[in-house]
PDB file of N, CA and C in Angstrom:
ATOM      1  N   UNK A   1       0.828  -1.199   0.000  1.00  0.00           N
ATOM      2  CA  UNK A   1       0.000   0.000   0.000  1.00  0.00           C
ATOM      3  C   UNK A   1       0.867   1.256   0.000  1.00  0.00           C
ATOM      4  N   UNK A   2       1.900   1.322   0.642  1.00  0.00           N
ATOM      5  CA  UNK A   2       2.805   2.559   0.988  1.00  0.00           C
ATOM      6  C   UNK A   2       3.518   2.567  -0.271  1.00  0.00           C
ATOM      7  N   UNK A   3       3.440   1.701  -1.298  1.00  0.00           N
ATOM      8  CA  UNK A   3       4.361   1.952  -2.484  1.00  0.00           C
ATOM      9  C   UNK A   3       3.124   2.577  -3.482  1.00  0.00           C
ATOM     10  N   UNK A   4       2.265   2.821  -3.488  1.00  0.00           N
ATOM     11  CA  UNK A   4       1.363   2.843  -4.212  1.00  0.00           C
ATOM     12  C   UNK A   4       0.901   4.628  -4.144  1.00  0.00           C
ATOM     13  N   UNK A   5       1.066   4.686  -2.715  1.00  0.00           N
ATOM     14  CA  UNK A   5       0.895   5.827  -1.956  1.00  0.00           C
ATOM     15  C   UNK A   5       1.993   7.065  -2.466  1.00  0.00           C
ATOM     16  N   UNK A   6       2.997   6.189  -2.541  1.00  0.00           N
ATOM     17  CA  UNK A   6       4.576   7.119  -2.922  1.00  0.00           C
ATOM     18  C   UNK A   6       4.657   7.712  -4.236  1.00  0.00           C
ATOM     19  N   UNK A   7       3.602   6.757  -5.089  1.00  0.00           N
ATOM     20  CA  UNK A   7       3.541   6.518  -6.346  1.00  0.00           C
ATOM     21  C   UNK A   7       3.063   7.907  -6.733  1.00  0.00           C
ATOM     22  N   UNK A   8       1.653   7.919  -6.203  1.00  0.00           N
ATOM     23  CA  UNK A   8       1.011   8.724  -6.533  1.00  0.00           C
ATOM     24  C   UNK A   8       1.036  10.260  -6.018  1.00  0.00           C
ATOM     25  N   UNK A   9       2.079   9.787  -4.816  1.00  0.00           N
ATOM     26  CA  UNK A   9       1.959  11.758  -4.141  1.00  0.00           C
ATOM     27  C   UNK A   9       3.701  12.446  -4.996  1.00  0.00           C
ATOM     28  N   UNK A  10       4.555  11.340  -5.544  1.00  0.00           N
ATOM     29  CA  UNK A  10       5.750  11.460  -5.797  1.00  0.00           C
ATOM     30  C   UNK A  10       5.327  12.306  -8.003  1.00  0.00           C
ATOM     31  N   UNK A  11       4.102  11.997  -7.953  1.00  0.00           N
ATOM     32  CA  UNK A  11       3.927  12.551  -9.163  1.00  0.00           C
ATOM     33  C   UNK A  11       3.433  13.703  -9.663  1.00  0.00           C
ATOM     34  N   UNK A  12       4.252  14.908 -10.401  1.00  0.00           N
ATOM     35  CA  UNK A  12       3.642  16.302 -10.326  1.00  0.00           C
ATOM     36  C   UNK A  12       2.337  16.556 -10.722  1.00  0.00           C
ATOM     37  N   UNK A  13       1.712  15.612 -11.564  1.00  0.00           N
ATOM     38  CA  UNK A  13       0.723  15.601 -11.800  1.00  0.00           C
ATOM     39  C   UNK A  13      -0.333  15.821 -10.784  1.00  0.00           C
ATOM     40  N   UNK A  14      -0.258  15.136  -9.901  1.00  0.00           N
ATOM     41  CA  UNK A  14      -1.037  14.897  -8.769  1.00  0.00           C
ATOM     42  C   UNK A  14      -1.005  16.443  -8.040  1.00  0.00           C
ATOM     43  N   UNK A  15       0.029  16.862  -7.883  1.00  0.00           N
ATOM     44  CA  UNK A  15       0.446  17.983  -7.382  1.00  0.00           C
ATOM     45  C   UNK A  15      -0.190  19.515  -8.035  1.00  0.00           C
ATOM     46  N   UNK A  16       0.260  19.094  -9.092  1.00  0.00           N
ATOM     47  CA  UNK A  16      -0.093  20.542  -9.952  1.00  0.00           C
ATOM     48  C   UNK A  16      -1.973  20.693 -10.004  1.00  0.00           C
ATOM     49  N   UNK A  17      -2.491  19.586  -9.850  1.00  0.00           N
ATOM     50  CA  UNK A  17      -3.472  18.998 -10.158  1.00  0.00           C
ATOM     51  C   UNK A  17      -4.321  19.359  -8.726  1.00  0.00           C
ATOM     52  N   UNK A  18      -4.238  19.095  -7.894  1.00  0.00           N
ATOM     53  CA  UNK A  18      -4.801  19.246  -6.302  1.00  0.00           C
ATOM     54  C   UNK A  18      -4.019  20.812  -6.263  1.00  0.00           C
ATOM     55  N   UNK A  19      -3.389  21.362  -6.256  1.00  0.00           N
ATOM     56  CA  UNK A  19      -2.642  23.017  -6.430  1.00  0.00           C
ATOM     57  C   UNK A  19      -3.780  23.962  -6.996  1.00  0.00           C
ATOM     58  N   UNK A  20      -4.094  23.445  -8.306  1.00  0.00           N
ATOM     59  CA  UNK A  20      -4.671  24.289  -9.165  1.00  0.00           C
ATOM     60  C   UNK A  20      -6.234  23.914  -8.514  1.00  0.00           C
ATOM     61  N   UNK A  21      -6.901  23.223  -8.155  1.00  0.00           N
ATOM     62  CA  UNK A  21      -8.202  22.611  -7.641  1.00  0.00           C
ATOM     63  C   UNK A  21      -8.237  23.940  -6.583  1.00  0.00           C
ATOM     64  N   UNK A  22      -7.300  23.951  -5.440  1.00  0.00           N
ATOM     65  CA  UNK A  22      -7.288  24.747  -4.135  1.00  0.00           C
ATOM     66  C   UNK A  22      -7.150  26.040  -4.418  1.00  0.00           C
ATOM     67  N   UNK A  23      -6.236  26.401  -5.844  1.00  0.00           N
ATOM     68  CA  UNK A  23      -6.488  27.923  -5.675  1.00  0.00           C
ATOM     69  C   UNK A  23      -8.231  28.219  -6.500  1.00  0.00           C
ATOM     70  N   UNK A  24      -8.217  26.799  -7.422  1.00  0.00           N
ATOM     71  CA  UNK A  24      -9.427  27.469  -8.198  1.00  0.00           C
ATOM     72  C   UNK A  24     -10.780  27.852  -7.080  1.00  0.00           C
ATOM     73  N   UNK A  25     -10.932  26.785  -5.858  1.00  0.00           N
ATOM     74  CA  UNK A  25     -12.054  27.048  -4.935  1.00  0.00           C
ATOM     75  C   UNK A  25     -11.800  28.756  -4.185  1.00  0.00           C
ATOM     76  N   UNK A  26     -10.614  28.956  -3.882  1.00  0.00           N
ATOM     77  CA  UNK A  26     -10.672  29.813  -3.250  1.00  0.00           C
ATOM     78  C   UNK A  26     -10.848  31.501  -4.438  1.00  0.00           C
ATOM     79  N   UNK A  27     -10.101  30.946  -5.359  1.00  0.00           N
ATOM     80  CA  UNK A  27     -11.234  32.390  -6.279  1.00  0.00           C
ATOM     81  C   UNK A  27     -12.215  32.296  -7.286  1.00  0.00           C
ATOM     82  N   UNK A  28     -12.703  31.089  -6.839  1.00  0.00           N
ATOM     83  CA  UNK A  28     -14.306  30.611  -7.187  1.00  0.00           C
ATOM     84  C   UNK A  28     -15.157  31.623  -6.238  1.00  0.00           C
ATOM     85  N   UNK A  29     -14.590  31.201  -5.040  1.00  0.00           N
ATOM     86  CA  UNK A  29     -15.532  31.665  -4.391  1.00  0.00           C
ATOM     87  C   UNK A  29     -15.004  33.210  -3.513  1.00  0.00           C
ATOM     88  N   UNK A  30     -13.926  34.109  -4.001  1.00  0.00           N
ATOM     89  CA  UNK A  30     -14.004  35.268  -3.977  1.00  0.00           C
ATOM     90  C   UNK A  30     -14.256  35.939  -5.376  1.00  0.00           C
ATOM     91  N   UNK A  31     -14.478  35.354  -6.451  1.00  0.00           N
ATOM     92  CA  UNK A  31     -15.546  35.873  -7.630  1.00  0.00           C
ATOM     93  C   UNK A  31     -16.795  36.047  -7.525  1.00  0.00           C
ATOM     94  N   UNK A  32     -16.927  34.994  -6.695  1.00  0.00           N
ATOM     95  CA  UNK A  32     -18.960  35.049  -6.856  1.00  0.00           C
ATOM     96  C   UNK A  32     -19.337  36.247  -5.416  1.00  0.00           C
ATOM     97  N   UNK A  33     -18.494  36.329  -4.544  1.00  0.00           N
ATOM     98  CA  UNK A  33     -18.627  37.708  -3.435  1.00  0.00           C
ATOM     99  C   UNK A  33     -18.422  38.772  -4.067  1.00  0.00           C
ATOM    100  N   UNK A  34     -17.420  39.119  -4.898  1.00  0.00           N
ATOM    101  CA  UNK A  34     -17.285  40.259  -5.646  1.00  0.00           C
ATOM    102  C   UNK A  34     -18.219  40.768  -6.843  1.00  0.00           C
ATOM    103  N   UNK A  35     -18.252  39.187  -7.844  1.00  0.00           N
ATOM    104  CA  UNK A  35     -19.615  40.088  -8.159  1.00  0.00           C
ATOM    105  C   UNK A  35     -20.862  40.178  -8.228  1.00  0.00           C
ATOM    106  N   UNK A  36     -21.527  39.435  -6.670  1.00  0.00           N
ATOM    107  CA  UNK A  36     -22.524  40.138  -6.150  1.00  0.00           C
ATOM    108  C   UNK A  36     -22.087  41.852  -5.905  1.00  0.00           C
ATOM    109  N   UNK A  37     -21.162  42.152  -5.334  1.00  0.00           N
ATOM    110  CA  UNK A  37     -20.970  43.432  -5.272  1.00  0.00           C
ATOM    111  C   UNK A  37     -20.827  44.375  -5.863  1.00  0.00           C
ATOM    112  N   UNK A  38     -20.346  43.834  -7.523  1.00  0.00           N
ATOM    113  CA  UNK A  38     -20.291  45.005  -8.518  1.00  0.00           C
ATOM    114  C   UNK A  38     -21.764  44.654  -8.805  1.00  0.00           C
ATOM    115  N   UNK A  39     -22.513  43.715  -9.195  1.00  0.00           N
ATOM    116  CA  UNK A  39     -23.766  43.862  -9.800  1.00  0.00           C
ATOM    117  C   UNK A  39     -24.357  44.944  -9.321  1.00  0.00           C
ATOM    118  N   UNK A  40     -24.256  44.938  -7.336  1.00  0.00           N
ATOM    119  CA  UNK A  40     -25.159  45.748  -6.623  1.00  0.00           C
ATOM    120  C   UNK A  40     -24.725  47.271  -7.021  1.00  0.00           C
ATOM    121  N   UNK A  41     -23.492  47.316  -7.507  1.00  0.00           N
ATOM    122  CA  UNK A  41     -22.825  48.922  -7.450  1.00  0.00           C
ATOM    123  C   UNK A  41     -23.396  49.463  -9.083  1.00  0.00           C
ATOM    124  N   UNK A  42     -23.684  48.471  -9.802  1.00  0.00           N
ATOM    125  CA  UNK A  42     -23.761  48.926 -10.770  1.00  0.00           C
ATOM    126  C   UNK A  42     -25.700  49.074 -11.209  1.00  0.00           C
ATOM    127  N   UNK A  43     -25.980  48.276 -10.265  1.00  0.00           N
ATOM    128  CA  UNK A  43     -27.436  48.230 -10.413  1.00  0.00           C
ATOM    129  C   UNK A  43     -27.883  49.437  -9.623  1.00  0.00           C
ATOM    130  N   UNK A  44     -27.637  49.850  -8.629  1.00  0.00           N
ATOM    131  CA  UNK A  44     -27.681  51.187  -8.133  1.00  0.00           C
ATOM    132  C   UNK A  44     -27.219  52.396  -8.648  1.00  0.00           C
ATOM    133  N   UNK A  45     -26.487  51.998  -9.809  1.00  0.00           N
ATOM    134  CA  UNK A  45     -25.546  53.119 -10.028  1.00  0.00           C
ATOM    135  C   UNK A  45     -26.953  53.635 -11.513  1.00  0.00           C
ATOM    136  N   UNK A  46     -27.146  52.522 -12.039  1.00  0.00           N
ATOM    137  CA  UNK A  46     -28.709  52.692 -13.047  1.00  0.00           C
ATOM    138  C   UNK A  46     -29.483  53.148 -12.372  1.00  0.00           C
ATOM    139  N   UNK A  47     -30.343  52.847 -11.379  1.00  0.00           N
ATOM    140  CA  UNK A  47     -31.514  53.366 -10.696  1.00  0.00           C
ATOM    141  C   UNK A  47     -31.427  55.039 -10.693  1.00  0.00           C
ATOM    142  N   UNK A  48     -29.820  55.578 -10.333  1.00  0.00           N
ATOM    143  CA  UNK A  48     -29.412  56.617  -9.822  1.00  0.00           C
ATOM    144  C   UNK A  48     -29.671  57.484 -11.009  1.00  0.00           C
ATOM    145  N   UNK A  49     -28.962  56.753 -12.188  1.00  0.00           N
ATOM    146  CA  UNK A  49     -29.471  57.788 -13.475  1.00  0.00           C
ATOM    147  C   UNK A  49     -30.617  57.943 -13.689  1.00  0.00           C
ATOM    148  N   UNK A  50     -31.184  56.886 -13.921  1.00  0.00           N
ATOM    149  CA  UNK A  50     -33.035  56.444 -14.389  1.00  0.00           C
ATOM    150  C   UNK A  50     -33.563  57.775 -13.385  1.00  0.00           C
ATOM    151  N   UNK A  51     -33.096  57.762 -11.915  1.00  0.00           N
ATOM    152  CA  UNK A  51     -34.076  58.751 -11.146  1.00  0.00           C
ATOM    153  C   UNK A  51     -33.714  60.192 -11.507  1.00  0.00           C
ATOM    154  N   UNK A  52     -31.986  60.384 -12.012  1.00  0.00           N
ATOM    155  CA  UNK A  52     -32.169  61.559 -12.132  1.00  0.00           C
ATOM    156  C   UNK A  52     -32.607  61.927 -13.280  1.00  0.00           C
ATOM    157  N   UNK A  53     -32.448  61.469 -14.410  1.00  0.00           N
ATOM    158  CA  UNK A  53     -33.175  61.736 -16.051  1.00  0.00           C
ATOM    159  C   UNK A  53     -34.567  61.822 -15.536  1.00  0.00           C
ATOM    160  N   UNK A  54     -35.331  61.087 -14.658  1.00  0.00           N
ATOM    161  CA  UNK A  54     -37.015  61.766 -14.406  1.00  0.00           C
ATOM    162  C   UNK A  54     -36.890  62.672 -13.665  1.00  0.00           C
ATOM    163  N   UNK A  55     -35.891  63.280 -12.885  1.00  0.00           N
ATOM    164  CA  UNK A  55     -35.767  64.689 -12.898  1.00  0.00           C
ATOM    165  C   UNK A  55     -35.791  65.548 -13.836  1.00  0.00           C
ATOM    166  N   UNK A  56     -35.002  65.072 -14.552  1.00  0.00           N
ATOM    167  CA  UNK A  56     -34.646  66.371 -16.224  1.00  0.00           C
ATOM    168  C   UNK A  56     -33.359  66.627 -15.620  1.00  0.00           C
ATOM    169  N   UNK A  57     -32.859  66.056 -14.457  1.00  0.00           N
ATOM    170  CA  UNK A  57     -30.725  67.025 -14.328  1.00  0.00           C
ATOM    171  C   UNK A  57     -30.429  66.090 -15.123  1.00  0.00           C
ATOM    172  N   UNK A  58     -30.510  65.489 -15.985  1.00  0.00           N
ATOM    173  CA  UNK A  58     -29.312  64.290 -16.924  1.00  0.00           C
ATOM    174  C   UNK A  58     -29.991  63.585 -18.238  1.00  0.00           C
ATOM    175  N   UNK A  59     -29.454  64.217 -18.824  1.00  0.00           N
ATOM    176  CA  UNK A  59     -29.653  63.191 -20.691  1.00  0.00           C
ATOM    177  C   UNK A  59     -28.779  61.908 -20.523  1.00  0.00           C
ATOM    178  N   UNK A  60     -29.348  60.802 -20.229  1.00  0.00           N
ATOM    179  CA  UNK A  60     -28.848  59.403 -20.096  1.00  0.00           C
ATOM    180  C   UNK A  60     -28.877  59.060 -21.388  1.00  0.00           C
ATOM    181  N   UNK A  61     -27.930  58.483 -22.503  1.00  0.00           N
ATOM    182  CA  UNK A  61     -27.956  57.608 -23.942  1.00  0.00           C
ATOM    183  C   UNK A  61     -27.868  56.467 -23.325  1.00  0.00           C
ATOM    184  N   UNK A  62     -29.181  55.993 -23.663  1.00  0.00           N
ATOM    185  CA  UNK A  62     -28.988  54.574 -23.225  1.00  0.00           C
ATOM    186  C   UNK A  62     -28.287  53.473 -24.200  1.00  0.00           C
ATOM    187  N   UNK A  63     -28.458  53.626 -25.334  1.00  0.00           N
ATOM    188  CA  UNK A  63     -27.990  53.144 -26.273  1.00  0.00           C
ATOM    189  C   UNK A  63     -26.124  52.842 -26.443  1.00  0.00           C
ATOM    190  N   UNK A  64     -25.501  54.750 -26.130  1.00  0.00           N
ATOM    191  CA  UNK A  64     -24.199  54.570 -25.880  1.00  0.00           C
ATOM    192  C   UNK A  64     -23.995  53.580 -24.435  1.00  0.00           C
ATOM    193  N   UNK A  65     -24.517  54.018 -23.736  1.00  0.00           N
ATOM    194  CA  UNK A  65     -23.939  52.749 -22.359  1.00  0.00           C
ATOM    195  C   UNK A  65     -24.420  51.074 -22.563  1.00  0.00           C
ATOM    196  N   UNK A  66     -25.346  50.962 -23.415  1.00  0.00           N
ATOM    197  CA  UNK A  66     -25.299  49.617 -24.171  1.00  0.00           C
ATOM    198  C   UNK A  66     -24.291  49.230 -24.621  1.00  0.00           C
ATOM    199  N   UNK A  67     -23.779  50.049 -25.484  1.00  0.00           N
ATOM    200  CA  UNK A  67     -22.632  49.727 -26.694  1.00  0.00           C
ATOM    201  C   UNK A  67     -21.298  49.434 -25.714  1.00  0.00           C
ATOM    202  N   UNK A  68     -21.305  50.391 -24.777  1.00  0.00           N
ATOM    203  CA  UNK A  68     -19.933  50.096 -23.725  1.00  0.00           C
ATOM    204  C   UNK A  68     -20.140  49.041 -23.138  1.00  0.00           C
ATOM    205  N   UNK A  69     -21.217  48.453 -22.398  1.00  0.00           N
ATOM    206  CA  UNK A  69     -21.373  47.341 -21.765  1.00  0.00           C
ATOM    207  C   UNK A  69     -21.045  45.965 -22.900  1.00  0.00           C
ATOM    208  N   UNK A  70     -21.668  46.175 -23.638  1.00  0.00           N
ATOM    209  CA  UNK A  70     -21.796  44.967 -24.594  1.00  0.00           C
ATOM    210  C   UNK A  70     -19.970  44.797 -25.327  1.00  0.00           C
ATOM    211  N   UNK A  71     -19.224  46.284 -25.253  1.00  0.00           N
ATOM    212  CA  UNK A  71     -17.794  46.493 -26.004  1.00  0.00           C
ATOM    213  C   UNK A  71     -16.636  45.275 -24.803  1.00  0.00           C
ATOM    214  N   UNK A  72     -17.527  45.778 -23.485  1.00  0.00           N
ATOM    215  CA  UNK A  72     -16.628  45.451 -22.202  1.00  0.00           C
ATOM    216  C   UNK A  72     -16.728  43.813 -22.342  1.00  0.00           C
ATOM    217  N   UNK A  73     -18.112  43.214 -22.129  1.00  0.00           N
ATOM    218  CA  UNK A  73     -18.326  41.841 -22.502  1.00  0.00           C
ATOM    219  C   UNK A  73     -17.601  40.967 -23.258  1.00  0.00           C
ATOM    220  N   UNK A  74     -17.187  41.717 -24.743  1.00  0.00           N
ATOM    221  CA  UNK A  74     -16.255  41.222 -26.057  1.00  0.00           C
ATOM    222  C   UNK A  74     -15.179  40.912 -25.624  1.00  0.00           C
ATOM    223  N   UNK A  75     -14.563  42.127 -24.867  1.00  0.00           N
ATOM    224  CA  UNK A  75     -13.387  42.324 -24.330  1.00  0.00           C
ATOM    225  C   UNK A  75     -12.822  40.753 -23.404  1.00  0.00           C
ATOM    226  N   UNK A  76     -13.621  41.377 -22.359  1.00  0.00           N
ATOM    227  CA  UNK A  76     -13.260  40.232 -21.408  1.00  0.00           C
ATOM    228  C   UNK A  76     -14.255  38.592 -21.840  1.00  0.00           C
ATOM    229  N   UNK A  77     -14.637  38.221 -23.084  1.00  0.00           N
ATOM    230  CA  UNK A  77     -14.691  37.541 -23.268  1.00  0.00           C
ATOM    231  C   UNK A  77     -13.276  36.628 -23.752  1.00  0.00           C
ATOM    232  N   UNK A  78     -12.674  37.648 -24.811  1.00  0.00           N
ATOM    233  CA  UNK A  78     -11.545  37.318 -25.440  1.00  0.00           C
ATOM    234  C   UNK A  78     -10.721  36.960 -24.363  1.00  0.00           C
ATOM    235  N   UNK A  79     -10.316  37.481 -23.534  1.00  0.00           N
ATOM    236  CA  UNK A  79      -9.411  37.516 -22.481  1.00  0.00           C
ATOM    237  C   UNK A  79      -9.565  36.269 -21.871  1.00  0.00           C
ATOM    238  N   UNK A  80     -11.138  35.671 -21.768  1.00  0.00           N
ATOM    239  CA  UNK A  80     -10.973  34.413 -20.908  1.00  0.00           C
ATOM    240  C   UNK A  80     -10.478  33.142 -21.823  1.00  0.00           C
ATOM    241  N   UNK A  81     -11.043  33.450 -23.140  1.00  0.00           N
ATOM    242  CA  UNK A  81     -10.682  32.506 -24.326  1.00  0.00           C
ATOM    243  C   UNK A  81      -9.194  32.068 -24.368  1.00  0.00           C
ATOM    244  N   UNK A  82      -8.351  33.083 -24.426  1.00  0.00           N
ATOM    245  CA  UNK A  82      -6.740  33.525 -24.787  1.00  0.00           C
ATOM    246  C   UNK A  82      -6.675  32.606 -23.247  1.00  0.00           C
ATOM    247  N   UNK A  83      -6.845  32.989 -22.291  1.00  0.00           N
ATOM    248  CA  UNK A  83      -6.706  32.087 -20.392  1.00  0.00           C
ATOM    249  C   UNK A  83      -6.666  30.316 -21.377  1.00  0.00           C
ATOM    250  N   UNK A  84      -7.972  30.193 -21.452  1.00  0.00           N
ATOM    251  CA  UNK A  84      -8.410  28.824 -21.695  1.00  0.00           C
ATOM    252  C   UNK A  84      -7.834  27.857 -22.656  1.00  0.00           C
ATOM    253  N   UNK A  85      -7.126  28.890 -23.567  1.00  0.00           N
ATOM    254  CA  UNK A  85      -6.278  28.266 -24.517  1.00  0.00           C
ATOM    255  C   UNK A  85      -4.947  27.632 -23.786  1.00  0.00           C
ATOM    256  N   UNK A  86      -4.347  28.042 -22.763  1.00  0.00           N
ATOM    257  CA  UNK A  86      -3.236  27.714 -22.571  1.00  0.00           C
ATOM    258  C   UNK A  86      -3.240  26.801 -21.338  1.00  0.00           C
ATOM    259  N   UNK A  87      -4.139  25.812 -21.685  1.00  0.00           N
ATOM    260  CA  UNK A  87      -4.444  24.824 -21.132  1.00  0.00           C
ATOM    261  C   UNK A  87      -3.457  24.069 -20.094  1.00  0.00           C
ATOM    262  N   UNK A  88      -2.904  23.747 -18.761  1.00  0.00           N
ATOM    263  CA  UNK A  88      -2.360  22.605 -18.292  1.00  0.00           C
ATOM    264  C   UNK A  88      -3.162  21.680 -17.199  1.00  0.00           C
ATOM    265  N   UNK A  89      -2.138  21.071 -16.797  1.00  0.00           N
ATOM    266  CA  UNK A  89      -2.736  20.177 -15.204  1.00  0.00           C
ATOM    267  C   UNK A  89      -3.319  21.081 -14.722  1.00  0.00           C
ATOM    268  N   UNK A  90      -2.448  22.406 -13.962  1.00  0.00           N
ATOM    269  CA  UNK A  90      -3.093  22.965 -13.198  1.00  0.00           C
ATOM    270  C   UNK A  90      -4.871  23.927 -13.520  1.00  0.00           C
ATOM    271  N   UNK A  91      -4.549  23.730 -14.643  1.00  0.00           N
ATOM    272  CA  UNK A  91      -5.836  25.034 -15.211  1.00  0.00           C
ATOM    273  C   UNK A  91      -6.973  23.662 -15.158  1.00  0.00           C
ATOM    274  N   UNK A  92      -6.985  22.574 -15.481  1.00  0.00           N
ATOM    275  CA  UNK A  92      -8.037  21.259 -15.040  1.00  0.00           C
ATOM    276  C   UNK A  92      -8.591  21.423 -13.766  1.00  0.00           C
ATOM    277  N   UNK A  93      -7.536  21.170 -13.080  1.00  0.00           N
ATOM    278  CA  UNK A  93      -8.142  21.771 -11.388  1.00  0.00           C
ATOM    279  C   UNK A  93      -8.411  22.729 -10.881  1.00  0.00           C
ATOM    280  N   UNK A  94      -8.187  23.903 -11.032  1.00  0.00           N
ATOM    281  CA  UNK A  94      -8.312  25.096 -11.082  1.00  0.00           C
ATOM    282  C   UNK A  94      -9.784  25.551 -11.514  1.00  0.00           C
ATOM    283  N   UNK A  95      -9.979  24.882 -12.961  1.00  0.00           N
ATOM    284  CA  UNK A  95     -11.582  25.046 -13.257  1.00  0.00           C
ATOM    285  C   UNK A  95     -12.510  24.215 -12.254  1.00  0.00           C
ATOM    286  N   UNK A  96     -12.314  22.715 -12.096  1.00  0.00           N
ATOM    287  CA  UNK A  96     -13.016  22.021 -10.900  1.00  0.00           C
ATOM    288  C   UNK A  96     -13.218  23.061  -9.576  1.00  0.00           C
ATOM    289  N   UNK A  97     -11.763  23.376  -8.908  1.00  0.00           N
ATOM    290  CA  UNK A  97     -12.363  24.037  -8.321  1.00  0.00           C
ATOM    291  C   UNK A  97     -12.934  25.469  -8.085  1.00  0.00           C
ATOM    292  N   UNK A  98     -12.799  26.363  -9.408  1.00  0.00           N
ATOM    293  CA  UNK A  98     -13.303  26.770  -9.493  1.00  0.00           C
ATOM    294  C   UNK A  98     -14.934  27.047  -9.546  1.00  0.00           C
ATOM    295  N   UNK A  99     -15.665  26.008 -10.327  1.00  0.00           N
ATOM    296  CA  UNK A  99     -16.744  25.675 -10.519  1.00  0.00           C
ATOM    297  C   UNK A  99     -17.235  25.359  -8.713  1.00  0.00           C
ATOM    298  N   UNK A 100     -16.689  24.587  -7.990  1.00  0.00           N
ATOM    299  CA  UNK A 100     -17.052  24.596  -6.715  1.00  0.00           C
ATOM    300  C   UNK A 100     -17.163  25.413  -5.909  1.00  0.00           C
ATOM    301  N   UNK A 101     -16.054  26.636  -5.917  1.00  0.00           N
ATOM    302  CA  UNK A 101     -16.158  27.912  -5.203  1.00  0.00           C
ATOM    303  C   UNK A 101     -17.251  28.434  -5.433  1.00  0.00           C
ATOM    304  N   UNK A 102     -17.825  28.376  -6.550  1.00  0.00           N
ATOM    305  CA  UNK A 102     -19.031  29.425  -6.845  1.00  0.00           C
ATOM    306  C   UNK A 102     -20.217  28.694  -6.241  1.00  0.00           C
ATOM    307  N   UNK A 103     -20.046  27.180  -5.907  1.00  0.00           N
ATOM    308  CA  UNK A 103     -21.568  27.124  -5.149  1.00  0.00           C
ATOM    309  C   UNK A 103     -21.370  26.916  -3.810  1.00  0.00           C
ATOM    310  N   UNK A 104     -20.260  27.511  -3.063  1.00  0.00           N
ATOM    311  CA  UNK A 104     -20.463  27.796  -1.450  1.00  0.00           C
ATOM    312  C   UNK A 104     -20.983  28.675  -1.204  1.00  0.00           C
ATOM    313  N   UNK A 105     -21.495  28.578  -0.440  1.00  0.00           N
ATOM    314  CA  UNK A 105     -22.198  30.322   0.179  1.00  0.00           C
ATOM    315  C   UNK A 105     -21.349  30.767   1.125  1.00  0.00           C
TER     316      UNK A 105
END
């Protein structure tokens, strides 16, 4: 049994592999705290215009802040693509635990 044991903790695989799992949980789950928090900053931050344009203090384009939101999306879509491409051990575990961080509360 102890040779079997040696086997498997003596291999980087294993290593890089359980490494990348532990950091992925832990910013699994300081992603999903953060962005509850930008959603909230940014969902307030709309209400704030919406109330002041029914004032009349502010011409809101809704259309231009579409186009930025939707420009930002592209953006950091690419960015995760270009991540995902450069695939190893550790980025396997890393996504596992990533995917797990996000359903702790």
């Amino acid at each position: 049994m102890s040779e079997l044991w040696e086997g498997w903790t003596g291999s980087p695989f294993i290593w890089e592999l359980g490494g990348g799992a532990i950091a992925g949980l832990a910013v699994g789950f300081a992603v999903k705290k953060a962005t509850r928090l930008a959603l909230l900053v940014i969902g307030v931050g709309i209400l704030v215009l919406y109330g002041l344009m029914q004032l009349d203090v502010v011409t809101v384009h809704w259309e231009v802040m579409g186009r930025g939101l939707e420009s930002g999306s592209h953006c950091l879509t690419a960015w995760i693509w270009a991540l995902v491409q450069e695939v190893s051990t550790a980025l396997v575990g890393f996504g596992g635990g990533f995917l797990l961080g996000l359903r702790l509360k």
